[in-house]
N, C-alpha and C. Protein backbone atom coordinates (compact mmCIF):
# COMPACT_ATOMS: atom_id res chain seq x y z
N UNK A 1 -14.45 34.24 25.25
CA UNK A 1 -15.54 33.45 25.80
C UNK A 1 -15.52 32.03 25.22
N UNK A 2 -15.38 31.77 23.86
CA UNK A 2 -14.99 30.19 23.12
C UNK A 2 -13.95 29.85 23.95
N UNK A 3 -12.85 30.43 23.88
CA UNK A 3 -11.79 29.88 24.83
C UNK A 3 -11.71 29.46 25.73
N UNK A 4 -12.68 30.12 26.89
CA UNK A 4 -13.17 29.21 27.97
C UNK A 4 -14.13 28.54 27.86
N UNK A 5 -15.19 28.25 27.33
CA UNK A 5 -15.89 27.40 26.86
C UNK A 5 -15.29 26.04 26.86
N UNK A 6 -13.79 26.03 25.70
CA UNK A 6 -13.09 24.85 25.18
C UNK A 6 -12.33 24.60 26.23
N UNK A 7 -11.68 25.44 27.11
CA UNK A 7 -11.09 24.98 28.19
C UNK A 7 -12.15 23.94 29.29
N UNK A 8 -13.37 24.55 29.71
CA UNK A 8 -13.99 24.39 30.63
C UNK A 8 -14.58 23.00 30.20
N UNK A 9 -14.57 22.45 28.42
CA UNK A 9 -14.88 21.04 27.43
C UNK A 9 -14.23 20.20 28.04
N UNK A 10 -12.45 20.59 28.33
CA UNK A 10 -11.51 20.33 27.97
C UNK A 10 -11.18 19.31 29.40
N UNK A 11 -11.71 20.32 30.43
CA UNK A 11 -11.23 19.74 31.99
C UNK A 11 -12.34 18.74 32.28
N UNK A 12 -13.98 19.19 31.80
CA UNK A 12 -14.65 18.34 31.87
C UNK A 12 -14.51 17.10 31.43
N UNK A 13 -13.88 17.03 29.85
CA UNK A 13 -13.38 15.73 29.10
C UNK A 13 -12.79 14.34 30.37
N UNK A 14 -11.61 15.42 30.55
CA UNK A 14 -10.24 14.81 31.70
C UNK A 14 -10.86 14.42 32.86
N UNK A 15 -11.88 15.07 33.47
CA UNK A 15 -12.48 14.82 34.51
C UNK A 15 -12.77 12.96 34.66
N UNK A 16 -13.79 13.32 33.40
CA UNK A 16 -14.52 12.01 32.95
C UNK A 16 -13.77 10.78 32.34
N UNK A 17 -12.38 11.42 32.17
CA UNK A 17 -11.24 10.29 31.95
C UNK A 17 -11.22 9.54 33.17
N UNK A 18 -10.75 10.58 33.93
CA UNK A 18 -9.90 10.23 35.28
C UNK A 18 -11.08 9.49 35.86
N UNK A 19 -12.35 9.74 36.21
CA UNK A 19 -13.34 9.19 36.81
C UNK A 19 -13.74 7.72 36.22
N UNK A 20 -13.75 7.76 35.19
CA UNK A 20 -13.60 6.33 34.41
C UNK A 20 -12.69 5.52 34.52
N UNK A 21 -11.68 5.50 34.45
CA UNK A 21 -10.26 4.83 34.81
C UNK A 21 -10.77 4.41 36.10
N UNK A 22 -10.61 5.33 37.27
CA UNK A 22 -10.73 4.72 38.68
C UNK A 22 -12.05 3.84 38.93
N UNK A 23 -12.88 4.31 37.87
CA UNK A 23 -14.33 2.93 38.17
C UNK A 23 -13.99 1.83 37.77
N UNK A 24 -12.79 1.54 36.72
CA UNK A 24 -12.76 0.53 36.13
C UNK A 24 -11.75 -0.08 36.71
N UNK A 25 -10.72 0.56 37.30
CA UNK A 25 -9.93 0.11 38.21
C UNK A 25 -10.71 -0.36 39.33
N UNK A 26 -11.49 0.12 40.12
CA UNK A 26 -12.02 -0.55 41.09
C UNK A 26 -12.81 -1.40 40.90
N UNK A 27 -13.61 -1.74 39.51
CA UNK A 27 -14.10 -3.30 39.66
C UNK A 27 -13.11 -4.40 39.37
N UNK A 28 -13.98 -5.78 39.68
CA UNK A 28 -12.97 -6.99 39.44
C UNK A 28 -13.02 -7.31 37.91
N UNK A 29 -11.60 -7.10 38.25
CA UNK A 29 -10.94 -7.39 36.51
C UNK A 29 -11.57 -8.07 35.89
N UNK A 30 -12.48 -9.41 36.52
CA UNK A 30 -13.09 -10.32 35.23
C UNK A 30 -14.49 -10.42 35.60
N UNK A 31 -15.02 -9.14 36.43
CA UNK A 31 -16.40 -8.70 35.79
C UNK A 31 -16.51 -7.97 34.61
N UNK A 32 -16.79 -8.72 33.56
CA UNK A 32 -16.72 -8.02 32.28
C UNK A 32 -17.78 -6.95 32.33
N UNK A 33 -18.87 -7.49 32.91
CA UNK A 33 -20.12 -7.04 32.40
C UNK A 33 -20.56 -5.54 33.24
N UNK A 34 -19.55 -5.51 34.96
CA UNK A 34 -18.77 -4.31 35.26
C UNK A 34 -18.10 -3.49 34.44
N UNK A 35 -16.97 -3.95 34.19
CA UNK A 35 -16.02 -3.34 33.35
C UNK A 35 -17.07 -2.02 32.64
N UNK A 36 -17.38 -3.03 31.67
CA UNK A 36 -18.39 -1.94 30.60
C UNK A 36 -19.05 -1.39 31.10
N UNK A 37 -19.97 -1.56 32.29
CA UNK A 37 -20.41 -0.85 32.73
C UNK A 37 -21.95 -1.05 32.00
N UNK A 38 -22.36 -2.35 31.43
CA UNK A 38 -23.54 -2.56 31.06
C UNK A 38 -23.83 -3.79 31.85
N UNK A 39 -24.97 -4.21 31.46
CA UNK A 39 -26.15 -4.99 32.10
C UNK A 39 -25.93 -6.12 31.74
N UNK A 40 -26.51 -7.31 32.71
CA UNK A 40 -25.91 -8.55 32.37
C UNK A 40 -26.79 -8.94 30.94
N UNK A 41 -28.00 -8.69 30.79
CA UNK A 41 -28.72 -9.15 29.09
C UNK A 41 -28.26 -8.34 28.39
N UNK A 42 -27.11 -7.69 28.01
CA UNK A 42 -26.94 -6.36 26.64
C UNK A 42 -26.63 -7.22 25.84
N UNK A 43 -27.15 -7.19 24.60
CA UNK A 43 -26.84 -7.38 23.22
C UNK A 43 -25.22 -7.02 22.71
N UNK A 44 -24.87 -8.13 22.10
CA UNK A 44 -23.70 -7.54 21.59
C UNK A 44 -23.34 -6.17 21.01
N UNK A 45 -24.83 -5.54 20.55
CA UNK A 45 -24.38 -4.43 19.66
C UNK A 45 -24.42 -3.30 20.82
N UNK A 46 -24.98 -3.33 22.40
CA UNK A 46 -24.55 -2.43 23.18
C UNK A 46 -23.37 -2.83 23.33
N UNK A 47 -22.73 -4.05 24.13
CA UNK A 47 -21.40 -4.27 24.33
C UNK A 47 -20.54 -3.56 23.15
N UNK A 48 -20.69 -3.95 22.16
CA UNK A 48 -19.69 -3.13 21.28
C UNK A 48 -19.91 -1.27 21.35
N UNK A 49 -20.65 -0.95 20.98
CA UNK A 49 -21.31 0.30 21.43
C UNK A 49 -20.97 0.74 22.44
N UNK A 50 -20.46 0.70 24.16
CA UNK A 50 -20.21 0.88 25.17
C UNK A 50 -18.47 0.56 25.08
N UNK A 51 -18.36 -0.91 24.28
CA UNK A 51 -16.66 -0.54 24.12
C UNK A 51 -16.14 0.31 24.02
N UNK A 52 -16.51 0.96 22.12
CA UNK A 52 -15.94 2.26 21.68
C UNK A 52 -16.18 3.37 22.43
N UNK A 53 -17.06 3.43 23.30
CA UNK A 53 -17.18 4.77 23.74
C UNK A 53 -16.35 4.80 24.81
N UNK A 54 -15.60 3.71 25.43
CA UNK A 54 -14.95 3.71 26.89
C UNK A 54 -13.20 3.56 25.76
N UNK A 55 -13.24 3.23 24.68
CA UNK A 55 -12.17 2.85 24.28
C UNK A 55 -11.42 4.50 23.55
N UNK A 56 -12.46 5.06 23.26
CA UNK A 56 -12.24 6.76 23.07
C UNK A 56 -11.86 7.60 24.12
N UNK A 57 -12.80 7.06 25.27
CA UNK A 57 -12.67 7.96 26.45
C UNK A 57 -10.76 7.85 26.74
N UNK A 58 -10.85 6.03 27.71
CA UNK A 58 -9.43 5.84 28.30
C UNK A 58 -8.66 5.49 27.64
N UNK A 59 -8.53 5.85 25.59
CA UNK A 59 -7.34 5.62 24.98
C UNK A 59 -6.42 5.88 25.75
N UNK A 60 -4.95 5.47 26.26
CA UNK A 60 -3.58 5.62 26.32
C UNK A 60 -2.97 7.35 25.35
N UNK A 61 -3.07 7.09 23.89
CA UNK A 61 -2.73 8.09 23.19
C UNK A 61 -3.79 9.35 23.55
N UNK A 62 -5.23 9.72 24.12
CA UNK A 62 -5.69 10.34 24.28
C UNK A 62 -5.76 10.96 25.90
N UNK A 63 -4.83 10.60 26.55
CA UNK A 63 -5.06 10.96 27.88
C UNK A 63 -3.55 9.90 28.74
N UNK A 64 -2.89 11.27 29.39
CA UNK A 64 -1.36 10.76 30.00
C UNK A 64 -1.64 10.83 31.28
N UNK A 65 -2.73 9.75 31.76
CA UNK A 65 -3.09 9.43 32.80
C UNK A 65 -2.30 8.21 32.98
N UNK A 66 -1.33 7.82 34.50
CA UNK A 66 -0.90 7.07 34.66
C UNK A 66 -1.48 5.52 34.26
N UNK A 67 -2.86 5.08 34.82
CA UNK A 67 -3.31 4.05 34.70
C UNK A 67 -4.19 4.24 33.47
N UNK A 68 -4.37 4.53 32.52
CA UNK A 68 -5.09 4.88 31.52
C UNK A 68 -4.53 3.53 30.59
N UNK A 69 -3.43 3.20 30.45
CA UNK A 69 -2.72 1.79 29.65
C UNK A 69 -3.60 0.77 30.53
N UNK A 70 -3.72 0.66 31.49
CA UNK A 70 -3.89 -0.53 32.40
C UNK A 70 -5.36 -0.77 32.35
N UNK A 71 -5.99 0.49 32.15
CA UNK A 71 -7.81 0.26 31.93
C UNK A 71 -8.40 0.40 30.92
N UNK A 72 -7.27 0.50 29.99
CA UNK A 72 -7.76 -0.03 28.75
C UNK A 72 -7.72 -1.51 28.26
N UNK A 73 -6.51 -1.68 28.46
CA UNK A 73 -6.40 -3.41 28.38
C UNK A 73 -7.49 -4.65 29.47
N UNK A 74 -7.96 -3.59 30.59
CA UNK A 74 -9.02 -4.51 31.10
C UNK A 74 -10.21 -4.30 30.29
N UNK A 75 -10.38 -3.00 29.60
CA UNK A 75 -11.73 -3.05 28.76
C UNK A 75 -11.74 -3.53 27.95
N UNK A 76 -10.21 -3.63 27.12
CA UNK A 76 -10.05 -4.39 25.74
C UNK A 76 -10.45 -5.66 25.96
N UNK A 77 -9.76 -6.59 26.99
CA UNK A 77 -10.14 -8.04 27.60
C UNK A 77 -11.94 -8.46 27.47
N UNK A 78 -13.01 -7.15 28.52
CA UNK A 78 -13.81 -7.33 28.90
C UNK A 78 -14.79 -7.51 27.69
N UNK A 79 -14.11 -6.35 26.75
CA UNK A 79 -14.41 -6.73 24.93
C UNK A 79 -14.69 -7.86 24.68
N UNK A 80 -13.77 -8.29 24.54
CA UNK A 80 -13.01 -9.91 23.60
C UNK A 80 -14.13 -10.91 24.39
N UNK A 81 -13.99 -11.14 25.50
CA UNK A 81 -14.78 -12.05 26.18
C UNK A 81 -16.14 -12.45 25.96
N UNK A 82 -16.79 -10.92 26.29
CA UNK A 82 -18.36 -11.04 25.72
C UNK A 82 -18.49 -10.78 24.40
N UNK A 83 -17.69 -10.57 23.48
CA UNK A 83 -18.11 -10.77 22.36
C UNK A 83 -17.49 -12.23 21.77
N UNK A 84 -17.42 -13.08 22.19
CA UNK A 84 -16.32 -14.21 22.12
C UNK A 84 -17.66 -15.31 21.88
N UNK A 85 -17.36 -15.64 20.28
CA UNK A 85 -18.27 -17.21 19.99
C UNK A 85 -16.96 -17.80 18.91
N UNK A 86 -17.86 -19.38 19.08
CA UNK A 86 -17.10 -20.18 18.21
C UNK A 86 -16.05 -20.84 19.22
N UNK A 87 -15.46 -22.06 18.10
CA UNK A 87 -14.64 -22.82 18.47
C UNK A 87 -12.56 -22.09 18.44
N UNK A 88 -12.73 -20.93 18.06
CA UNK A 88 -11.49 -20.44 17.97
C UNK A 88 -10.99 -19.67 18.90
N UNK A 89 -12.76 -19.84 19.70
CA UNK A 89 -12.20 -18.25 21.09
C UNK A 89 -12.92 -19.18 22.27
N UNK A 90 -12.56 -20.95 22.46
CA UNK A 90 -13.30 -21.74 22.99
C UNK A 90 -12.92 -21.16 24.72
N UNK A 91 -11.74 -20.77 24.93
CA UNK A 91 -11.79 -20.19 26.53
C UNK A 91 -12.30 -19.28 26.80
N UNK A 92 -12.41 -18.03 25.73
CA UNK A 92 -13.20 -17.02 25.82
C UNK A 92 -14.43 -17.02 26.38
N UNK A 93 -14.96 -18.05 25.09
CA UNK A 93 -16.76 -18.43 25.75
C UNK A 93 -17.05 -19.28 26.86
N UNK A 94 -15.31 -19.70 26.82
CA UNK A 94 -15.80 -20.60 28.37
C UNK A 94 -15.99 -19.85 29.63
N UNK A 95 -15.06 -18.55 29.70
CA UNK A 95 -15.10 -17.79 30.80
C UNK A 95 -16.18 -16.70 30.62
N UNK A 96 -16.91 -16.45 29.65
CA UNK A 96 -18.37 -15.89 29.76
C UNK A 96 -19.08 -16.37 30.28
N UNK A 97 -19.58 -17.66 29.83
CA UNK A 97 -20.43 -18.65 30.55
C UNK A 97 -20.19 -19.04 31.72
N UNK A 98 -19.06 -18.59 32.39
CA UNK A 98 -18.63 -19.02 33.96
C UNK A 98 -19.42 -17.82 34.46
N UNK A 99 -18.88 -16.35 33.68
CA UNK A 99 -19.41 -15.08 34.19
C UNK A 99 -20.98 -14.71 34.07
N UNK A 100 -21.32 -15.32 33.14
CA UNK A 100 -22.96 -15.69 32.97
C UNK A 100 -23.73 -16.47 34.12
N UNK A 101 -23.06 -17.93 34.79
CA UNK A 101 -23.74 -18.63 35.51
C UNK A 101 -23.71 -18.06 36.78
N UNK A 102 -22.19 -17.38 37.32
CA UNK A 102 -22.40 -16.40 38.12
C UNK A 102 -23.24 -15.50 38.60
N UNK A 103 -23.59 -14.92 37.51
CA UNK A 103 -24.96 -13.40 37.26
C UNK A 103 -26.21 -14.57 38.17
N UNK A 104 -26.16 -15.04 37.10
CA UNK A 104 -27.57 -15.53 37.58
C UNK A 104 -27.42 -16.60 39.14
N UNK A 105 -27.11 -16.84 39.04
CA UNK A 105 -26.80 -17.24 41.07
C UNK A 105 -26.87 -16.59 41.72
N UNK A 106 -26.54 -15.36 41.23
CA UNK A 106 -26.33 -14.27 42.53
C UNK A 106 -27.74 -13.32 42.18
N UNK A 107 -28.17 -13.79 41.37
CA UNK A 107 -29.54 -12.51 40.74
C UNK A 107 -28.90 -11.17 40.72
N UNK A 108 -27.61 -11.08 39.64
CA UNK A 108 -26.96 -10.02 38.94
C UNK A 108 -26.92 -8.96 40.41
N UNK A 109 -26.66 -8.87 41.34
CA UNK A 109 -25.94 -8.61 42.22
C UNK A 109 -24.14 -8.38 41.89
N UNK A 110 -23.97 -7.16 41.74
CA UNK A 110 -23.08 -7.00 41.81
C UNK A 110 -21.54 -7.10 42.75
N UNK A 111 -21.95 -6.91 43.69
CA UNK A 111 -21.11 -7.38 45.06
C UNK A 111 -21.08 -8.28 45.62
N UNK A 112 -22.17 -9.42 44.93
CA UNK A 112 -22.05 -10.73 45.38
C UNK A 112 -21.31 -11.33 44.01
N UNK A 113 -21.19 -10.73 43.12
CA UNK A 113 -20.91 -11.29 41.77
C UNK A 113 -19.12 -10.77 42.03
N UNK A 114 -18.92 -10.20 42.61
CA UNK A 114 -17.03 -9.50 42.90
C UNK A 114 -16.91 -10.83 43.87
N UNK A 115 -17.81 -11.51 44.72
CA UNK A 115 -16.89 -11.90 46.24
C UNK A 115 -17.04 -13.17 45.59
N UNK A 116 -18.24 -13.72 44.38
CA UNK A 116 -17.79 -15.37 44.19
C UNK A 116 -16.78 -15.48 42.81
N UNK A 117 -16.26 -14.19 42.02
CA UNK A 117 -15.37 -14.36 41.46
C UNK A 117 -14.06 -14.14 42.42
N UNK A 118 -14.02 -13.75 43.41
CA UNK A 118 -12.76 -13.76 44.18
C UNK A 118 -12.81 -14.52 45.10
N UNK A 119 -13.66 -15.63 45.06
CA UNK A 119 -13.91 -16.80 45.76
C UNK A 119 -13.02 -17.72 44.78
N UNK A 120 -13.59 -17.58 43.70
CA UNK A 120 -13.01 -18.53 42.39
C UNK A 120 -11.90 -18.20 42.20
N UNK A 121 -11.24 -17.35 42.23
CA UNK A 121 -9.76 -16.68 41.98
C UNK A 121 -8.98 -17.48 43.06
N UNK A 122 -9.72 -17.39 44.26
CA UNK A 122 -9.02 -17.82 45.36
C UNK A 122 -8.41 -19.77 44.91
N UNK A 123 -9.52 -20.08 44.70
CA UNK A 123 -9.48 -21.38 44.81
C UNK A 123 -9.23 -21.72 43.15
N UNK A 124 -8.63 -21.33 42.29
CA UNK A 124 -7.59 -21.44 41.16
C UNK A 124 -6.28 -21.35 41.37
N UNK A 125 -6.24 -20.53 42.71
CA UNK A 125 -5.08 -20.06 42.84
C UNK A 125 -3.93 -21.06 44.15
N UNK A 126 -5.19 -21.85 44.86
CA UNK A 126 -4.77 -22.93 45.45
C UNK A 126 -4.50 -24.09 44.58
N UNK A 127 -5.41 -23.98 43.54
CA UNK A 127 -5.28 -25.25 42.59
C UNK A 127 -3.97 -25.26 41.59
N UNK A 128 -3.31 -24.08 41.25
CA UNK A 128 -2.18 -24.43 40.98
C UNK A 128 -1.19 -24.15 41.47
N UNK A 129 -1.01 -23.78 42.90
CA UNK A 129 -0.38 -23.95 43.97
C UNK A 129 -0.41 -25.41 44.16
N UNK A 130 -1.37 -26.39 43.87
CA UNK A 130 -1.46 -27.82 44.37
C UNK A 130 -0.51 -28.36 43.56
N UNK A 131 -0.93 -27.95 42.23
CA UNK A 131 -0.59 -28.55 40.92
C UNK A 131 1.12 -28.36 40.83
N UNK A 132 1.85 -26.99 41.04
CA UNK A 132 3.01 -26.96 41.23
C UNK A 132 3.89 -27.73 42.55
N UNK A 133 3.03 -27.94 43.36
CA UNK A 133 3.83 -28.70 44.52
C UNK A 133 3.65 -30.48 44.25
N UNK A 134 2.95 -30.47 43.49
CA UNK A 134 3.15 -32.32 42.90
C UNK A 134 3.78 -32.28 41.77
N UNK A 135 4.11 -31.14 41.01
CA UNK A 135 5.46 -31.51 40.07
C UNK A 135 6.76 -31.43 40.37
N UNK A 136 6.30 -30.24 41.75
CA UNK A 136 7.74 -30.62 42.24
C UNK A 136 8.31 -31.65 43.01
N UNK A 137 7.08 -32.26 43.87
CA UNK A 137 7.47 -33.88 44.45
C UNK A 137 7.25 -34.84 43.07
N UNK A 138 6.78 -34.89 42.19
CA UNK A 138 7.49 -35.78 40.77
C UNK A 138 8.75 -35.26 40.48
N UNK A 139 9.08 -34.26 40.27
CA UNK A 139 10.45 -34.30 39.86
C UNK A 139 11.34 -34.55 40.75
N UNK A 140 11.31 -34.16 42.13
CA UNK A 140 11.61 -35.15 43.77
C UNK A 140 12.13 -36.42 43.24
N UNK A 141 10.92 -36.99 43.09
CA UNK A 141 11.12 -38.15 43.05
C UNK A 141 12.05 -38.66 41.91
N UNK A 142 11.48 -38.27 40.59
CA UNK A 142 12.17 -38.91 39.59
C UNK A 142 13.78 -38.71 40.09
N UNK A 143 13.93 -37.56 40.38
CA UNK A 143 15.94 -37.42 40.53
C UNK A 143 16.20 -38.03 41.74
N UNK A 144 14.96 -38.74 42.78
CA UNK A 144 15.95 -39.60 43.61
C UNK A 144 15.95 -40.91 42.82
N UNK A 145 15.12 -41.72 41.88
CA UNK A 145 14.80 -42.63 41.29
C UNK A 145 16.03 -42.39 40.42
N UNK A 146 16.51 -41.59 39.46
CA UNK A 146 17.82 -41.78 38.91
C UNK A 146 18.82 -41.37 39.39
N UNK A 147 18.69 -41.06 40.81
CA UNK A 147 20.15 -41.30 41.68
C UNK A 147 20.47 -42.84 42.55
N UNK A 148 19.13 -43.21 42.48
CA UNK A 148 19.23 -44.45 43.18
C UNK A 148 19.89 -45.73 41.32
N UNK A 149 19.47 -45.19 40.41
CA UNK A 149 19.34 -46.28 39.55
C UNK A 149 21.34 -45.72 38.78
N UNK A 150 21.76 -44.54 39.24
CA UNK A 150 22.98 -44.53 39.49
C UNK A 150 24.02 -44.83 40.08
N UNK A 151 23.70 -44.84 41.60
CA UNK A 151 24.01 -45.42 42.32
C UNK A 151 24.64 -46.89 42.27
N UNK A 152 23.40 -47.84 41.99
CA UNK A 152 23.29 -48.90 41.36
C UNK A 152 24.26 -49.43 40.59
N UNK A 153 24.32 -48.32 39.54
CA UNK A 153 25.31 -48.55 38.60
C UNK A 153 26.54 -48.53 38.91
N UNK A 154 26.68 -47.01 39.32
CA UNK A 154 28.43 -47.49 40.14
C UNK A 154 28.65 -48.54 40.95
N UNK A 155 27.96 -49.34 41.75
CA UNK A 155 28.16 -49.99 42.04
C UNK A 155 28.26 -51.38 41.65
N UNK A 156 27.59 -51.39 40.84
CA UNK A 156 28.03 -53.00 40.16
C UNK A 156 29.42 -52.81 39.36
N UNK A 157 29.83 -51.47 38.95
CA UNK A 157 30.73 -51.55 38.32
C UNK A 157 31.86 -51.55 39.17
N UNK A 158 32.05 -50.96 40.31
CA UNK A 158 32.95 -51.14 41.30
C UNK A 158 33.21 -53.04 41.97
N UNK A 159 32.21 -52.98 41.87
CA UNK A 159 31.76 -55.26 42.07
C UNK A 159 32.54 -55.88 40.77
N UNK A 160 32.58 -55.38 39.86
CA UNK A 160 32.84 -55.46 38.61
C UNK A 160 34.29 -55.42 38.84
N UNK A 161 35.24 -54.18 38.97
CA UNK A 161 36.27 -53.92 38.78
C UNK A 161 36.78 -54.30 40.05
N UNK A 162 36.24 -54.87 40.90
CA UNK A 162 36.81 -55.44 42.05
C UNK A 162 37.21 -56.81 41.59
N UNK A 163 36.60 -57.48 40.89
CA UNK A 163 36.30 -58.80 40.80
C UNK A 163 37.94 -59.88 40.60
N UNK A 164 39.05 -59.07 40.22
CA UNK A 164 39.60 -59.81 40.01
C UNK A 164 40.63 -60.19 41.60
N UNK A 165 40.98 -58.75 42.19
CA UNK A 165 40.96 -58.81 43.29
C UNK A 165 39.97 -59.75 44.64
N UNK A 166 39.30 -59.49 44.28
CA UNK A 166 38.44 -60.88 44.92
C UNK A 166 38.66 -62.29 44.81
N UNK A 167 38.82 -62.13 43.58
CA UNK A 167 39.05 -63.70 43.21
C UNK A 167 41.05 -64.40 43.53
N UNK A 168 42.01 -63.47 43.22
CA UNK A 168 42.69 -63.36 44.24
C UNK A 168 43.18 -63.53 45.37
N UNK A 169 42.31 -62.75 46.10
CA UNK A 169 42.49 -62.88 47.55
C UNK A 169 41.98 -64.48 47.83
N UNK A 170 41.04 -64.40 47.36
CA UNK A 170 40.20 -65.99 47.66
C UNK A 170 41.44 -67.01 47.46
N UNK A 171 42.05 -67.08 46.21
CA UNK A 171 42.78 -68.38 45.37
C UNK A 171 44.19 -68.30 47.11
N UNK A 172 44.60 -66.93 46.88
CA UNK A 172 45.59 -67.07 48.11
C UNK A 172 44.76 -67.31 49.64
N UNK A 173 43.78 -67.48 49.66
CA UNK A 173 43.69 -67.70 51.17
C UNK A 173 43.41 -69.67 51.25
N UNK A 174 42.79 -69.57 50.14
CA UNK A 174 42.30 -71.18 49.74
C UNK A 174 44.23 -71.93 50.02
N UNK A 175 45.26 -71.49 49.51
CA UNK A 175 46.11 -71.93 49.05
C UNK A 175 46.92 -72.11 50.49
N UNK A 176 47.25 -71.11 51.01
CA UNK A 176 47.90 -71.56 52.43
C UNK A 176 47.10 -71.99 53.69
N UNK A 177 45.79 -72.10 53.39
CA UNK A 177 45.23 -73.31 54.40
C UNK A 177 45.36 -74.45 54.22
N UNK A 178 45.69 -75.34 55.22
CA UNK A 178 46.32 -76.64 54.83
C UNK A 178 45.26 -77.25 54.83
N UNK A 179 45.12 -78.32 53.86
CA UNK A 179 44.44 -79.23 53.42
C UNK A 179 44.29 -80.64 54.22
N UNK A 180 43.17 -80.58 54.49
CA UNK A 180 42.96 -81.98 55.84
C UNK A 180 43.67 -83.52 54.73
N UNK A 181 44.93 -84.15 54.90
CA UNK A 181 45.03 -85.16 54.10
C UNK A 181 44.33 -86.13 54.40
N UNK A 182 43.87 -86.68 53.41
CA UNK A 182 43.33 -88.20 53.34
C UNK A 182 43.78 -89.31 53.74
N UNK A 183 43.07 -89.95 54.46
CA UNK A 183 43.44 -91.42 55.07
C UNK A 183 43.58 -92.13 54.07
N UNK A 184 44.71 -92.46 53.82
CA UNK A 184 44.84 -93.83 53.42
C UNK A 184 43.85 -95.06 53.53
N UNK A 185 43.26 -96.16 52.68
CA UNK A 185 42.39 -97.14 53.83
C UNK A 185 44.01 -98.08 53.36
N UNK A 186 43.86 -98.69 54.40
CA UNK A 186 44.17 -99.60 54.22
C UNK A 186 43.78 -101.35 53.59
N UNK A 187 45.07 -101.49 53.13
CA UNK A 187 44.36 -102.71 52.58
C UNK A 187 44.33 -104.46 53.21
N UNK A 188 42.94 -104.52 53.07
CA UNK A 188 43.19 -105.66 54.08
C UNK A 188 42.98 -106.68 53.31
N UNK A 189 44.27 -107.84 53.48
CA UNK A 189 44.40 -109.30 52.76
C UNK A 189 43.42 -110.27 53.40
N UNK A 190 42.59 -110.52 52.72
CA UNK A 190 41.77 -111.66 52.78
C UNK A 190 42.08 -112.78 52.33
């Protein structure tokens, strides 16, 4: 009768793995305040409090659930974030306070709080899409700018190594055109 008892612990445990994982998989990765699965005012000491208990549940070493690595590292993240002060974790607190001003726009609405972070995702994601297509027309440019300033170069040096040939050709063409002779004046005796 213990034996099934611990079995019947055992599946329930796994159950509540597996069911956890897929909730956390299905929210957006940088709803933290999803993630955990707490409220947008919790005190740090629930956030921490709600960590460990999700960080026991979907350990990796405690459960060989495929995605069990993958929803932990979003809870570990969702951790770090809201517990994130000071000048050493300055993006941290910057992307709380993004996820904070959010909450409250949407009046902690959850499904409006998924569609304007994947509004924002969207339009980060154009922005360095922008950002990579003007480094690649700067670098465009710069390598036509030092093909043109190559260019250049060979060519004066070809002007260069022409030069004596030029000068050459010139002295012989100057030389067998005949030269208009000069009139004589004559001199007249007065």
């Amino acid at each position: 009768m213990d034996n099934i008892e611990g079995i019947l612990k055992s599946e329930e445990t796994d159950l509540k793995r597996d069911a956890e994982i897929k909730r956390i998989l299905s929210v957006h990765p940088k709803d933290y305040y999803a993630v955990l699965d707490v409220a947008f005012e919790a005190d740090a000491g629930v956030i921490k409090k709600r960590y460990r208990q999700l960080a026991m549940l979907i350990h990796p070493d405690k459960t060989s659930l495929p995605d069990a690595e993958k929803a932990f590292d979003i809870v570990k993240k969702a951790e770090s974030i809201l517990q994130a002060s000071g000048d050493d974790q300055a993006s941290a607190v910057q992307e709380k306070e993004r996820l904070d001003s959010i909450y409250r726009d949407v009046d902690q609405d959850r499904k409006r709080v998924r569609e304007a972070l994947e509004d924002l995702e969207f339009q980060e994601l154009q922005q360095k899409e922008l950002e990579q297509r003007h480094k690649l027309n700067e670098h465009a440019a710069a390598k036509r700018a030092e093909e043109n300033v190559s260019a250049a170069a060979k060519h004066k040096q070809r002007w260069e190594n022409d030069r004596d040939t030029r000068v050459n050709s010139w002295r012989s063409y100057v030389s067998k055109v005949e030269k208009p002779k000069k009139k004589k004046k004559k001199k007249v005796l007065a």
